[in-house]
Protein backbone atom coordinates (compact mmCIF):
# COMPACT_ATOMS: atom_id res chain seq x y z
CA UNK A 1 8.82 -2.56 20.55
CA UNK A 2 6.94 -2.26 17.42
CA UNK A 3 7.19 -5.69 15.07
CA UNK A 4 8.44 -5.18 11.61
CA UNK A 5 5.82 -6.61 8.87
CA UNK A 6 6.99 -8.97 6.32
CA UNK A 7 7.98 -6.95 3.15
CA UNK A 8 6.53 -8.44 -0.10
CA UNK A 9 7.56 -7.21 -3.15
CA UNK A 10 4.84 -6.58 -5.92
CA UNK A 11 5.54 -5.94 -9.39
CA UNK A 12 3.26 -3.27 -11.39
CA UNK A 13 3.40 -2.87 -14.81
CA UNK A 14 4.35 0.60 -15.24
CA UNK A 15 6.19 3.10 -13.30
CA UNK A 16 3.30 4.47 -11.32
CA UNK A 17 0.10 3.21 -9.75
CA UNK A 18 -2.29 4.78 -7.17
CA UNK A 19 -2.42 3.60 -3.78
CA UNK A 20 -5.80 2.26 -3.88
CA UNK A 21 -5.18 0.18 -6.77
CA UNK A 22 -1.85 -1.45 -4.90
CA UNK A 23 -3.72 -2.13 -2.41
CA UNK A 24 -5.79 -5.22 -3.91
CA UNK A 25 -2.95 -5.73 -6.22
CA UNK A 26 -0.76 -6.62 -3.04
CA UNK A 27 -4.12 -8.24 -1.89
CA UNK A 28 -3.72 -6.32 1.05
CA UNK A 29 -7.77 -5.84 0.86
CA UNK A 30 -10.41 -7.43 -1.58
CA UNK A 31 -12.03 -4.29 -3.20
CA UNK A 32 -11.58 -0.95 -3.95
CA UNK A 33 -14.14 0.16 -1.10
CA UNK A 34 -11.92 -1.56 1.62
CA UNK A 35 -8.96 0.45 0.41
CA UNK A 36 -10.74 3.74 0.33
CA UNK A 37 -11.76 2.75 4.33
CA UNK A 38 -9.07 1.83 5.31
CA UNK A 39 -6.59 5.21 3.53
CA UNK A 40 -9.66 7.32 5.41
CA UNK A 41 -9.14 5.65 8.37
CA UNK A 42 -5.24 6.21 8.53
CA UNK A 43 -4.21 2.49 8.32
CA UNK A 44 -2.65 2.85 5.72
CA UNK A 45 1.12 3.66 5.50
CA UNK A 46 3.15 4.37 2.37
CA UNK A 47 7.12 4.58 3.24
CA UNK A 48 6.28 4.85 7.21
CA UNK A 49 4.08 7.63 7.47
CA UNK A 50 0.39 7.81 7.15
CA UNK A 51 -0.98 8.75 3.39
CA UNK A 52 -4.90 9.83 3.51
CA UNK A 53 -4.83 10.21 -0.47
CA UNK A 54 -6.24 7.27 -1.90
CA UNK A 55 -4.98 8.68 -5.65
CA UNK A 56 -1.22 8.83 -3.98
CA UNK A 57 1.03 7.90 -7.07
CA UNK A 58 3.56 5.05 -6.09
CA UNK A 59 6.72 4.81 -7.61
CA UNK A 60 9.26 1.32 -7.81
CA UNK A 61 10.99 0.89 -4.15
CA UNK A 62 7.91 2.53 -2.27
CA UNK A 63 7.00 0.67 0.81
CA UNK A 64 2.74 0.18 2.20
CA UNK A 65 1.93 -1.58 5.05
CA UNK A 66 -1.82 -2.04 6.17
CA UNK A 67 -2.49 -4.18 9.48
CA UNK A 68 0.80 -5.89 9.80
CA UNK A 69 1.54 -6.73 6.70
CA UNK A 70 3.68 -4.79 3.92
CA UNK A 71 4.51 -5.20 -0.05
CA UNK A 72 6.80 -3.25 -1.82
CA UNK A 73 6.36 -1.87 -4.79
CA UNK A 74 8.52 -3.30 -7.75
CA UNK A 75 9.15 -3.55 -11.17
C-alpha cells in the first residue's frame, strides 16, 4: 500500500507558474538545478502522473509531489 504524502497548499501569485519554479517555491528542492534533476529523473509528479517538462504550466488546484512530500498549488 502506497502512503499518501501530506498535501501543502502553496499560493502563487498569478494563475500560472512552471513546474520548476514551484518546485523551490513549495521548497520541495533548494535550486533550480535540483528541480531540473529531479523532472529528468521522473520524480517528479504533477496530478499523479509523471511530468518530464520542467516548463509544465501549473494552474490553481494542481497537485506535485517529489519524494514523499506534496503541495498544492493555490491562489
Amino acid at each position: 500500500m502506497t502512503r499518501q504524502p501530506r498535501i501543502e497548499d502553496v499560493a502563487i501569485a498569478g494563475d500560472v507558474i512552471r513546474l520548476g519554479q514551484f518546485l523551490q517555491l513549495a521548497g520541495l528542492v533548494d535550486t533550480g538545478g535540483e528541480a531540473k534533476e529531479a523532472i529528468l529523473e521522473g520524480d517528479v509528479e504533477v496530478n499523479g502522473e509523471v511530468d518530464l517538462r520542467r516548463g509544465r504550466q501549473l494552474r490553481h488546484g494542481d497537485v506535485v509531489t517529489l519524494d514523499g512530500r506534496g503541495a498544492r498549488v493555490s491562489a
